[in-house]
PDB file of N, CA and C in Angstrom:
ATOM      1  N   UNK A   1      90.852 118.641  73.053  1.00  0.00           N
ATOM      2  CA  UNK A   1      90.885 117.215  73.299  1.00  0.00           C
ATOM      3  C   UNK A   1      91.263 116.525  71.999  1.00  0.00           C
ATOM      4  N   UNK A   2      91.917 115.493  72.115  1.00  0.00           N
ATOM      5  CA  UNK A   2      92.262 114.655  70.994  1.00  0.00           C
ATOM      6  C   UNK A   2      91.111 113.903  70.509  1.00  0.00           C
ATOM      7  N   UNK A   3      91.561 113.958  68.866  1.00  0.00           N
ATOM      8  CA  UNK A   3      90.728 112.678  68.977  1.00  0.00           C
ATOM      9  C   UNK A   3      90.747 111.273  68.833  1.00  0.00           C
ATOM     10  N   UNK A   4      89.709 110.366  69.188  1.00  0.00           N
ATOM     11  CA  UNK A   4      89.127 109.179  68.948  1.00  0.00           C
ATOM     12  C   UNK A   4      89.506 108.270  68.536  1.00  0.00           C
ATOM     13  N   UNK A   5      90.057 106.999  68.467  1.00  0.00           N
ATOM     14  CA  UNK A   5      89.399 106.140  67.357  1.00  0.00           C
ATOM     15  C   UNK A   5      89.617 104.915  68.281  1.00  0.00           C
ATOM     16  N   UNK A   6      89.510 103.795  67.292  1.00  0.00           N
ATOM     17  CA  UNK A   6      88.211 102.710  67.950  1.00  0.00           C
ATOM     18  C   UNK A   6      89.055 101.438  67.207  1.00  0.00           C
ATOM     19  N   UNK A   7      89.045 100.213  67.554  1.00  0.00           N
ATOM     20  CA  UNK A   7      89.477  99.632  67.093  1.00  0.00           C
ATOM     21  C   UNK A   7      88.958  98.362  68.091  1.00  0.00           C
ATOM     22  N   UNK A   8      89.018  96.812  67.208  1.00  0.00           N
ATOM     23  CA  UNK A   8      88.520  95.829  67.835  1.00  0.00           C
ATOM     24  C   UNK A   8      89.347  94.783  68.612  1.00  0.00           C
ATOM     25  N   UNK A   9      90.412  95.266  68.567  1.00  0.00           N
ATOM     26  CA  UNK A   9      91.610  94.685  69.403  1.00  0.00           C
ATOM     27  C   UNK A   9      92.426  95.278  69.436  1.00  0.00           C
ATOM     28  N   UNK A  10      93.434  95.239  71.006  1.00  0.00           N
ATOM     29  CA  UNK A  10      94.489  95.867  70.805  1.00  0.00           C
ATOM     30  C   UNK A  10      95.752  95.340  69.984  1.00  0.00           C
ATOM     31  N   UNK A  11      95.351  94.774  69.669  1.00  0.00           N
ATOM     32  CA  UNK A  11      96.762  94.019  68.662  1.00  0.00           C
ATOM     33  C   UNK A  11      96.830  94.398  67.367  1.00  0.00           C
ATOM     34  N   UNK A  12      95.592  95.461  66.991  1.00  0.00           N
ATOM     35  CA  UNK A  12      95.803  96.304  66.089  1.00  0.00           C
ATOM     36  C   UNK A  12      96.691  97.124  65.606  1.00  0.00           C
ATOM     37  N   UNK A  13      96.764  98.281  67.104  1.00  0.00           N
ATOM     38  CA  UNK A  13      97.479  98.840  67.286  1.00  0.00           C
ATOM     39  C   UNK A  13      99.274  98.881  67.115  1.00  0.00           C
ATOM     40  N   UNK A  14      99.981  99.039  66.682  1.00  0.00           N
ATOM     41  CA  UNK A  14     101.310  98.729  66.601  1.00  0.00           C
ATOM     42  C   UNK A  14     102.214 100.309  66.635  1.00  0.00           C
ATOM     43  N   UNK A  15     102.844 100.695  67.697  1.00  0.00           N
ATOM     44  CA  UNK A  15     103.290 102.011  68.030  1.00  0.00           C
ATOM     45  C   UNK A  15     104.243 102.129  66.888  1.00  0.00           C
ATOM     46  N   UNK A  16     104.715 103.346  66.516  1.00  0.00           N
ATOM     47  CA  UNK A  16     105.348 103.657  65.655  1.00  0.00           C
ATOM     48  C   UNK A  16     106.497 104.584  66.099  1.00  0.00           C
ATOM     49  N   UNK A  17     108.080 104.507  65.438  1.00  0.00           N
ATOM     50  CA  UNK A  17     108.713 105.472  66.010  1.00  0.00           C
ATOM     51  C   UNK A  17     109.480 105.696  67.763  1.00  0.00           C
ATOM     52  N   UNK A  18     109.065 106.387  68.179  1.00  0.00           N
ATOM     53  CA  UNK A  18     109.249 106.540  69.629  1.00  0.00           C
ATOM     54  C   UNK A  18     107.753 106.079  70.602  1.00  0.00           C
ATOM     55  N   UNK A  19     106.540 106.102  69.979  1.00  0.00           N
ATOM     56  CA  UNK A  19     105.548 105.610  70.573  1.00  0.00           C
ATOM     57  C   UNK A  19     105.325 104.847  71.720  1.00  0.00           C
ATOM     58  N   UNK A  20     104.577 104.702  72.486  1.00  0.00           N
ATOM     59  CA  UNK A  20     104.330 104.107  73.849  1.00  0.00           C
ATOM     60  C   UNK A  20     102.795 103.809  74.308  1.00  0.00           C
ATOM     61  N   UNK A  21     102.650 103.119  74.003  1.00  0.00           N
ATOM     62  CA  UNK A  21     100.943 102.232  74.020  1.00  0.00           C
ATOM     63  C   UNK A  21     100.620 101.951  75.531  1.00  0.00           C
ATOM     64  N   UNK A  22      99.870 102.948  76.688  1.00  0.00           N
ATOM     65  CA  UNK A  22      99.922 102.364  77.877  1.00  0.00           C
ATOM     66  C   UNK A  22      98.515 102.582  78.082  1.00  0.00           C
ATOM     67  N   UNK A  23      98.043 101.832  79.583  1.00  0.00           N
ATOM     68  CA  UNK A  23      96.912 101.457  79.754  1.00  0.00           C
ATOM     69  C   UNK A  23      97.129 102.259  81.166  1.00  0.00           C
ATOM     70  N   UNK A  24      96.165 103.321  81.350  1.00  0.00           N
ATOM     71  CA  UNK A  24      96.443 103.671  82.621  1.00  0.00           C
ATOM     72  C   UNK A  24      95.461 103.038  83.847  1.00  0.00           C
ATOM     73  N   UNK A  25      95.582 103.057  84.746  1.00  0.00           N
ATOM     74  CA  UNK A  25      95.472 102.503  86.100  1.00  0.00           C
ATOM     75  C   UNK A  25      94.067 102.895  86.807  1.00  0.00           C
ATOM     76  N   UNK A  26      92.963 101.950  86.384  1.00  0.00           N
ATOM     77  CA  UNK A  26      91.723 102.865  87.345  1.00  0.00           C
ATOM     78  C   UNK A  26      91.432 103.330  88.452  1.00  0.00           C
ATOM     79  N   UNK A  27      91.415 104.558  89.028  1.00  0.00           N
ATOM     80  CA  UNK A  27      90.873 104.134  90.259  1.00  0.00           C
ATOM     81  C   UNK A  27      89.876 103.474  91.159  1.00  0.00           C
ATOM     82  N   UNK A  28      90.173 102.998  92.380  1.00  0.00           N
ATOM     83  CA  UNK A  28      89.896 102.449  93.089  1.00  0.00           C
ATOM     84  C   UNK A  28      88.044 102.724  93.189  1.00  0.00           C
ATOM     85  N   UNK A  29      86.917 102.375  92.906  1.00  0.00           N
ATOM     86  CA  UNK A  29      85.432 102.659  93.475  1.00  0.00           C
ATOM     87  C   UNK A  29      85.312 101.978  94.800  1.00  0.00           C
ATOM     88  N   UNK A  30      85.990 101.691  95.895  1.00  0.00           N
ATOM     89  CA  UNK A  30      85.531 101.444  96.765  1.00  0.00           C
ATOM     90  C   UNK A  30      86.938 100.914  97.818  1.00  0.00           C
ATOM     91  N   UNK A  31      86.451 101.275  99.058  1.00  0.00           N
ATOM     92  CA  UNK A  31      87.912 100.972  99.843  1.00  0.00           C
ATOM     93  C   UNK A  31      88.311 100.183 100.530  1.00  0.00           C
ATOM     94  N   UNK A  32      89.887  99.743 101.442  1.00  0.00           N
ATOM     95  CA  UNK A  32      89.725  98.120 101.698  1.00  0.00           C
ATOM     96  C   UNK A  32      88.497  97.935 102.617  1.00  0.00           C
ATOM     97  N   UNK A  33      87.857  98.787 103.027  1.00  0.00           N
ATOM     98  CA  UNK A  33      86.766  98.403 103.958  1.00  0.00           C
ATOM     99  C   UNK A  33      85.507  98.112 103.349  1.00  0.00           C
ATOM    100  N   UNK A  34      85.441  98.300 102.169  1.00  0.00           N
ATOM    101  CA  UNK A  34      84.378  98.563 101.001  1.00  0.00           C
ATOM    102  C   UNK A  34      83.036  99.256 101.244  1.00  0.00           C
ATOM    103  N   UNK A  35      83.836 100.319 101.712  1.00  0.00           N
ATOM    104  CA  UNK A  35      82.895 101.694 101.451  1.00  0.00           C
ATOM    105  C   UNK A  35      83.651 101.921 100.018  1.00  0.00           C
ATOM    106  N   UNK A  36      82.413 102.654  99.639  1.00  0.00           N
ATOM    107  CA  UNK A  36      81.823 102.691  97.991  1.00  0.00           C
ATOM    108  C   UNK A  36      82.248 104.252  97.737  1.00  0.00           C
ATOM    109  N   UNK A  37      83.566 104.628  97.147  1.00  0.00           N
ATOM    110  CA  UNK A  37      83.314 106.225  96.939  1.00  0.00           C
ATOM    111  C   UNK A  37      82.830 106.677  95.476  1.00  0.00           C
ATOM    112  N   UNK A  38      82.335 108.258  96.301  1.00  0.00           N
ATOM    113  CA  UNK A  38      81.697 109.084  95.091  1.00  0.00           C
ATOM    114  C   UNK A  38      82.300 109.115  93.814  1.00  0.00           C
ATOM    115  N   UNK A  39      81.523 108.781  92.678  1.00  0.00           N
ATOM    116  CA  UNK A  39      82.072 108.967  91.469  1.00  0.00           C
ATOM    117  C   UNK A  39      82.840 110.932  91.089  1.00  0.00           C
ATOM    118  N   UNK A  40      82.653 111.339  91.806  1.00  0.00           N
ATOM    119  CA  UNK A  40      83.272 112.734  91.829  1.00  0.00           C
ATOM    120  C   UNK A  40      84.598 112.742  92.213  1.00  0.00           C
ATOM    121  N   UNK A  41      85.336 111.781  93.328  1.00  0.00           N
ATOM    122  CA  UNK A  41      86.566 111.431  94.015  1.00  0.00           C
ATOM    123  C   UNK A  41      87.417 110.224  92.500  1.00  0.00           C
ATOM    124  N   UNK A  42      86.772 109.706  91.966  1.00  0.00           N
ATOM    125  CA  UNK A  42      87.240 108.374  91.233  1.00  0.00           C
ATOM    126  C   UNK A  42      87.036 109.412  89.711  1.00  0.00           C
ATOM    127  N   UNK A  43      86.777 110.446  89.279  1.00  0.00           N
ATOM    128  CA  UNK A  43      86.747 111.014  87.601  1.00  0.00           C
ATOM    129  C   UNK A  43      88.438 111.136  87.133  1.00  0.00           C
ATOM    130  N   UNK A  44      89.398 111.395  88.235  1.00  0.00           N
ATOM    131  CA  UNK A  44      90.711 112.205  88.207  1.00  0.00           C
ATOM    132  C   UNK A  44      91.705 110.922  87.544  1.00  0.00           C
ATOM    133  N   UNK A  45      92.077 110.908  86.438  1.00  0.00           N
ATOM    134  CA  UNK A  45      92.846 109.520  85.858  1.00  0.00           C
ATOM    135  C   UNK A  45      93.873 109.910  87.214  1.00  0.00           C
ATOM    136  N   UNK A  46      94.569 108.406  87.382  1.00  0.00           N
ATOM    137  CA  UNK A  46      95.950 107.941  88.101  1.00  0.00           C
ATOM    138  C   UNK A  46      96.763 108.461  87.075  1.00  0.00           C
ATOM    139  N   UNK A  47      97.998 109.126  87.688  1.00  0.00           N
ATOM    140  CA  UNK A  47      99.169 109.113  86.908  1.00  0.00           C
ATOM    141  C   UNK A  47     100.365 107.819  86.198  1.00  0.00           C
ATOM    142  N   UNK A  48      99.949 106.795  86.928  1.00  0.00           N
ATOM    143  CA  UNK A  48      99.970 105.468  86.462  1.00  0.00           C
ATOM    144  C   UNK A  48      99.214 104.864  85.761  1.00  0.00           C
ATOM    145  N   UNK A  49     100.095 103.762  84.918  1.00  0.00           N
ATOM    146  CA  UNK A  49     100.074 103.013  83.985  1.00  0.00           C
ATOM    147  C   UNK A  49     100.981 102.333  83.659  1.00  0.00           C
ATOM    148  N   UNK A  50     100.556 100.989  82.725  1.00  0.00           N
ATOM    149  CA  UNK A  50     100.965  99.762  82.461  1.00  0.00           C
ATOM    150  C   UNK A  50     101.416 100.156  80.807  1.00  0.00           C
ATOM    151  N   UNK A  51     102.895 100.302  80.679  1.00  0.00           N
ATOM    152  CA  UNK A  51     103.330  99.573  79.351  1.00  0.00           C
ATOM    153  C   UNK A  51     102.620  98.834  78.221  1.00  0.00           C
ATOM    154  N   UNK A  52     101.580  98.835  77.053  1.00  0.00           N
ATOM    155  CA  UNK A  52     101.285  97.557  76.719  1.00  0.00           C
ATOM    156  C   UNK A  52     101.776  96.969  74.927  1.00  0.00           C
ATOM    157  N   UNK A  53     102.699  98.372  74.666  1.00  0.00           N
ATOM    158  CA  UNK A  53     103.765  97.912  73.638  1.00  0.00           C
ATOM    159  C   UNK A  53     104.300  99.158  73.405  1.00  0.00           C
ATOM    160  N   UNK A  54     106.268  99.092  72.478  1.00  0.00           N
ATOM    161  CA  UNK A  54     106.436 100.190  71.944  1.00  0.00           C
ATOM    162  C   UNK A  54     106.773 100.205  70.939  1.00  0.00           C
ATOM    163  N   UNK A  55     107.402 101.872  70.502  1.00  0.00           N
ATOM    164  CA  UNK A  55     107.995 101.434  68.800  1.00  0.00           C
ATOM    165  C   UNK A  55     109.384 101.236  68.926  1.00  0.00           C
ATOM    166  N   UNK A  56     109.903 100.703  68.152  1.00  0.00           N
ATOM    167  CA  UNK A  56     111.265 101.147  68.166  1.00  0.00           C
ATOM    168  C   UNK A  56     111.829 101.234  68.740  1.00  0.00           C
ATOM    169  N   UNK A  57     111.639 103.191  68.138  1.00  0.00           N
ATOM    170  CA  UNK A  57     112.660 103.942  68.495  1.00  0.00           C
ATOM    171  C   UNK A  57     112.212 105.226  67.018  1.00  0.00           C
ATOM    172  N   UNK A  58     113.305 106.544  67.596  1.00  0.00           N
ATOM    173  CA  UNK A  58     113.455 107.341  66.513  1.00  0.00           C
ATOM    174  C   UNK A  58     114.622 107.824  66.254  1.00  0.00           C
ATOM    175  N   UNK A  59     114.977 108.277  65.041  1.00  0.00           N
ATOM    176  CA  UNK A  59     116.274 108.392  64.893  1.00  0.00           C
ATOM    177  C   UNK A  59     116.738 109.931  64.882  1.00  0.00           C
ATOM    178  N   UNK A  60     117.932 109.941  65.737  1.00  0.00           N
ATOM    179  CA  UNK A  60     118.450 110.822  66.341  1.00  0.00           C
ATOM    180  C   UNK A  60     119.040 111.913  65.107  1.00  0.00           C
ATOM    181  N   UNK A  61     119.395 112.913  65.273  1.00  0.00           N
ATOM    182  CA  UNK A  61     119.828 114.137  64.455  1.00  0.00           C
ATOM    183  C   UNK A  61     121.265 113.665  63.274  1.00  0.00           C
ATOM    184  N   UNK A  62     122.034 111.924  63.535  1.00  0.00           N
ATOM    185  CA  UNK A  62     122.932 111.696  62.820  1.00  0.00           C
ATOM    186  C   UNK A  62     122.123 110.215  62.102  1.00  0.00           C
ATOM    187  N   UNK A  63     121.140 110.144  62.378  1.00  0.00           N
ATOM    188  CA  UNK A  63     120.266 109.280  61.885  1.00  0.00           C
ATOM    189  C   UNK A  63     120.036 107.829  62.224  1.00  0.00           C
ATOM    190  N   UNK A  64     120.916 107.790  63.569  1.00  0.00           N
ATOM    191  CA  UNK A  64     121.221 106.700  64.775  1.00  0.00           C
ATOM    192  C   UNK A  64     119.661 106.204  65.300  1.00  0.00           C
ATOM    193  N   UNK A  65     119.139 104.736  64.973  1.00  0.00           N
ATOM    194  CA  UNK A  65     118.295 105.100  65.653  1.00  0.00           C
ATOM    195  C   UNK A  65     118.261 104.751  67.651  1.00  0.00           C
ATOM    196  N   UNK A  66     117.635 105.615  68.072  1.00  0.00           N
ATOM    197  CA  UNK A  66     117.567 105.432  69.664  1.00  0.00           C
ATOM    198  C   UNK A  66     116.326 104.949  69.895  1.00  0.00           C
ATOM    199  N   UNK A  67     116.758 103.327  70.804  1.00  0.00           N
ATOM    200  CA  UNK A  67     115.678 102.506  71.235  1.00  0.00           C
ATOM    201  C   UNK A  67     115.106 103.139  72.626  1.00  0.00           C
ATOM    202  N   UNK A  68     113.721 103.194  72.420  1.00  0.00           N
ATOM    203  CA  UNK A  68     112.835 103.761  73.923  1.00  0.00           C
ATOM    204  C   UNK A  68     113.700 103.067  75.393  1.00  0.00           C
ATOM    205  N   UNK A  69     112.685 104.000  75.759  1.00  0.00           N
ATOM    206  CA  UNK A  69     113.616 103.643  77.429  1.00  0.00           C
ATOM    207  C   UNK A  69     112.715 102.797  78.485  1.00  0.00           C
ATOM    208  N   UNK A  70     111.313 102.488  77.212  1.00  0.00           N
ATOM    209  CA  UNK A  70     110.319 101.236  78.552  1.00  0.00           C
ATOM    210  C   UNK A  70     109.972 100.460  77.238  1.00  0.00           C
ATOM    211  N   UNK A  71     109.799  99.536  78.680  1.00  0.00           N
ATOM    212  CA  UNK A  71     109.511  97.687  77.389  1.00  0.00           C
ATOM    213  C   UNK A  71     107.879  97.653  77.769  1.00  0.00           C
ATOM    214  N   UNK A  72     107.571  96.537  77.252  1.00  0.00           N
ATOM    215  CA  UNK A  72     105.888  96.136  77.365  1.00  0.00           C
ATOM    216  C   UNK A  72     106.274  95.727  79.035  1.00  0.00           C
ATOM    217  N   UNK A  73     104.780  95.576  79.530  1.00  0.00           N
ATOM    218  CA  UNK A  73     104.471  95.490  80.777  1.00  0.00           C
ATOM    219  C   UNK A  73     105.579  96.611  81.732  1.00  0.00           C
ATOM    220  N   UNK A  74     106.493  97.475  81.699  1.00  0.00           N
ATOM    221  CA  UNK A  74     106.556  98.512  82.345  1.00  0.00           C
ATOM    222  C   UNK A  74     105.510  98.850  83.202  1.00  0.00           C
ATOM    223  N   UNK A  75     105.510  99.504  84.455  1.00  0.00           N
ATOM    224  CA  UNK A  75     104.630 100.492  85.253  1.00  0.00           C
ATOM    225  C   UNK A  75     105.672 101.413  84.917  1.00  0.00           C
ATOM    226  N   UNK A  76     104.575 102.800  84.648  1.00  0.00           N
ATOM    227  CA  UNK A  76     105.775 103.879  84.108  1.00  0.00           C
ATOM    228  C   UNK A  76     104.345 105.147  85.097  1.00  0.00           C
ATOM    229  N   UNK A  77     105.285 106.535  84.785  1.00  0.00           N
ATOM    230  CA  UNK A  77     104.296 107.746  85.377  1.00  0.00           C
ATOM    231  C   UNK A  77     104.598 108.410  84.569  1.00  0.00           C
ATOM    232  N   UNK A  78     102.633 109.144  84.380  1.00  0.00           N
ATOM    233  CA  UNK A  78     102.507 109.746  83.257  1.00  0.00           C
ATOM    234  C   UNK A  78     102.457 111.199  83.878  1.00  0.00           C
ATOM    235  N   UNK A  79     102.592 112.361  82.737  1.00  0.00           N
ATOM    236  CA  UNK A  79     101.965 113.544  83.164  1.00  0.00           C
ATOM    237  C   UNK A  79     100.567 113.912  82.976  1.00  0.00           C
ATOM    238  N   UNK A  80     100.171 114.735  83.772  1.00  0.00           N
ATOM    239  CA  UNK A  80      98.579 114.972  84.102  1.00  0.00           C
ATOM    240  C   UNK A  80      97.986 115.258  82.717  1.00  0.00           C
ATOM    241  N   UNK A  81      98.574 115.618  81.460  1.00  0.00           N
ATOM    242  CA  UNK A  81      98.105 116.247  80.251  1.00  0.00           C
ATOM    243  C   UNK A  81      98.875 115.684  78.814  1.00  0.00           C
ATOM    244  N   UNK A  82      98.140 115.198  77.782  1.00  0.00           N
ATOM    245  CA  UNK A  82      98.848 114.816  76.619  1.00  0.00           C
ATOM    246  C   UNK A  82      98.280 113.325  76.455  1.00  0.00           C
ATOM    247  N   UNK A  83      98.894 112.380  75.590  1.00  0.00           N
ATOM    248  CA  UNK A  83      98.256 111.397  74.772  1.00  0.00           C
ATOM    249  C   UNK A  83      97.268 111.313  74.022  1.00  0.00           C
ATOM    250  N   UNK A  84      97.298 110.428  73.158  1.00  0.00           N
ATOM    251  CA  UNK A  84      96.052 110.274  72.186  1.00  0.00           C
ATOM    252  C   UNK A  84      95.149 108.815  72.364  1.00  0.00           C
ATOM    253  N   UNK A  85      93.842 108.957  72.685  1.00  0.00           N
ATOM    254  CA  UNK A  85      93.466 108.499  73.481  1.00  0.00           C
ATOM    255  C   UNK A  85      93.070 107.212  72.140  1.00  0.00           C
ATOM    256  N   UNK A  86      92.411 106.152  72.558  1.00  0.00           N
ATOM    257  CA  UNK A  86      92.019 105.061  71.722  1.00  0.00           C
ATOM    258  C   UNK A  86      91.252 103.926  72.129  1.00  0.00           C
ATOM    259  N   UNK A  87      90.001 103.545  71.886  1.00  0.00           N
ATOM    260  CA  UNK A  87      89.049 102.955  72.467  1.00  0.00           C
ATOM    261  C   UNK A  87      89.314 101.332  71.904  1.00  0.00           C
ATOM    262  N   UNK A  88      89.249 100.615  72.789  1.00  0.00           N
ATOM    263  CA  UNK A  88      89.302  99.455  72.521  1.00  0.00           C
ATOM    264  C   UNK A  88      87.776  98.195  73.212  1.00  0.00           C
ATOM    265  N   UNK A  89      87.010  98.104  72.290  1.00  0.00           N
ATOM    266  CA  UNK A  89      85.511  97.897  73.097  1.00  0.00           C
ATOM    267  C   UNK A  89      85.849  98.954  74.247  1.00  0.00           C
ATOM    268  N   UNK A  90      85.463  98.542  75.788  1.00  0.00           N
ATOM    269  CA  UNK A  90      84.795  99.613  76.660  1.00  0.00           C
ATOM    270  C   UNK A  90      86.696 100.229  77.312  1.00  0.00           C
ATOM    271  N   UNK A  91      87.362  99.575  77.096  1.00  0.00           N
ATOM    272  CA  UNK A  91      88.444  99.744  77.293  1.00  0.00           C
ATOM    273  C   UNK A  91      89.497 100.843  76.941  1.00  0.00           C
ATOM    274  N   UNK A  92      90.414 101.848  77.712  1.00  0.00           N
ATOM    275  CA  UNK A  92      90.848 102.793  76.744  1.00  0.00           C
ATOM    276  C   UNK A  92      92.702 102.931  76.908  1.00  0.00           C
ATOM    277  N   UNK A  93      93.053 103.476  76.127  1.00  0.00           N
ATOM    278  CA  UNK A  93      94.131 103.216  75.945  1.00  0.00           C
ATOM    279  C   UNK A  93      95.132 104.485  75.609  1.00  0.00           C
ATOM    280  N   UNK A  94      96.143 104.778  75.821  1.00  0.00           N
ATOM    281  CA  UNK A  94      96.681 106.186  75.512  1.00  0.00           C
ATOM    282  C   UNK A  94      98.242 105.857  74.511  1.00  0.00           C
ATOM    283  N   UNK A  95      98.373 106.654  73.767  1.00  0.00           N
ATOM    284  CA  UNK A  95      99.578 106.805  72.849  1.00  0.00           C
ATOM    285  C   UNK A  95     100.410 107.983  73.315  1.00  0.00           C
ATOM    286  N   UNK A  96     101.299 107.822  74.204  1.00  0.00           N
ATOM    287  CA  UNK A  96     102.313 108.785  74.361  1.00  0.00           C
ATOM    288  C   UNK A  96     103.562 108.866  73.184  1.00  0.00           C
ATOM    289  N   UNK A  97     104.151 110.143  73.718  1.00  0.00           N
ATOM    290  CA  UNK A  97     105.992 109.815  73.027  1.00  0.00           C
ATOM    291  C   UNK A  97     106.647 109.474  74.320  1.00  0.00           C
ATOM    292  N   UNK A  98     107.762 108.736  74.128  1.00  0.00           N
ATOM    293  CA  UNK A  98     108.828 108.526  75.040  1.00  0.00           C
ATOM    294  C   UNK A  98     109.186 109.325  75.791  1.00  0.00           C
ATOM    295  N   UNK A  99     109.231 110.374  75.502  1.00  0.00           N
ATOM    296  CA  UNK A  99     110.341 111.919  76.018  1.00  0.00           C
ATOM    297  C   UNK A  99     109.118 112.077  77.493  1.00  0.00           C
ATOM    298  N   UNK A 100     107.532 111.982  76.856  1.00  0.00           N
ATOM    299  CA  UNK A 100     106.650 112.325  77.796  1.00  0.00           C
ATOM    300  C   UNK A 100     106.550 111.826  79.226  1.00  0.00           C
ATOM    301  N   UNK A 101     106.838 110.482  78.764  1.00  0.00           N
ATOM    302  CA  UNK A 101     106.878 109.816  80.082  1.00  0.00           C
ATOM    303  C   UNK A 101     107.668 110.187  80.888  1.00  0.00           C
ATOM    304  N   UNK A 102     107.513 110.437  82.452  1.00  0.00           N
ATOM    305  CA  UNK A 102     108.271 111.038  83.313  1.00  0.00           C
ATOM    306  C   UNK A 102     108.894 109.951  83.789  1.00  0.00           C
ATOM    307  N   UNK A 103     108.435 108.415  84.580  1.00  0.00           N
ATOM    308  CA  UNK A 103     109.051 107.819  85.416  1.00  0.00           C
ATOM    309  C   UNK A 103     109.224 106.485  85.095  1.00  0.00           C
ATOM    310  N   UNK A 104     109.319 105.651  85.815  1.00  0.00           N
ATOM    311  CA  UNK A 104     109.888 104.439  85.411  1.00  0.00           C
ATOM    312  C   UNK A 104     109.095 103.809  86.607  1.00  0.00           C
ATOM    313  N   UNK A 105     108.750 102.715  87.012  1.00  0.00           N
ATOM    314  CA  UNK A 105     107.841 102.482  88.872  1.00  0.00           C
ATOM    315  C   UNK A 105     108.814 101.367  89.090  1.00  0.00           C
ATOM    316  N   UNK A 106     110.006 101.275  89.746  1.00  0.00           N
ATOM    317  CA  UNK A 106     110.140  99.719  89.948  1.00  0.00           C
ATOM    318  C   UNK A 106     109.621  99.118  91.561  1.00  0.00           C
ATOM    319  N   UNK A 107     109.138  98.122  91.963  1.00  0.00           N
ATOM    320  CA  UNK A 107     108.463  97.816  93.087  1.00  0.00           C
ATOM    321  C   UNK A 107     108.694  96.477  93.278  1.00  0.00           C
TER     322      UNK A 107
END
């Protein structure tokens, strides 16, 4: 597991490089009928998430740099494994690379 750190706002934070600052998507505790489900069904993160800044970019093998391929507020899809996680009060937050991100959500 990665580790930690903590910080008192997200505006701390400032991605670096190819970086990707997203907030993933809680699930649902209860349904449109509002039955209440088991915290055992709701532990599994969503593969979704919200954009909430990036870097750049990184520069390519001729020293070009290449701008990321999602902006802030993006819905993007993540893979089940990777990021570095980052606590913001009770709030948490993940640091991907660009390359990681699989999808793009448009809706």
């Amino acid at each position: 597991m990665a580790a930690q750190a903590t910080f008192k706002t997200i505006k701390a934070v400032i991605p670096l490089l190819d970086r990707v600052l997203v907030q993933r998507f809680k699930p649902e505790t209860k349904t449109a009928s509002g039955i209440f489900l088991p915290s055992s069904s709701t532990t599994t993160p969503l593969p979704e998430a919200t954009v909430i800044a990036v870097g750049p970019g990184a520069p390519n093998k001729d020293g070009n740099v290449v701008p990321t391929q999602v902006k802030a507020g993006d819905r993007v899809l993540l893979p089940g494994w990777g990021g570095n996680s980052i606590k913001v009060g009770e709030e948490e937050y993940f640091l991907f690379k660009d390359s990681e991100i699989l999808a793009k959500i448009k809706e």
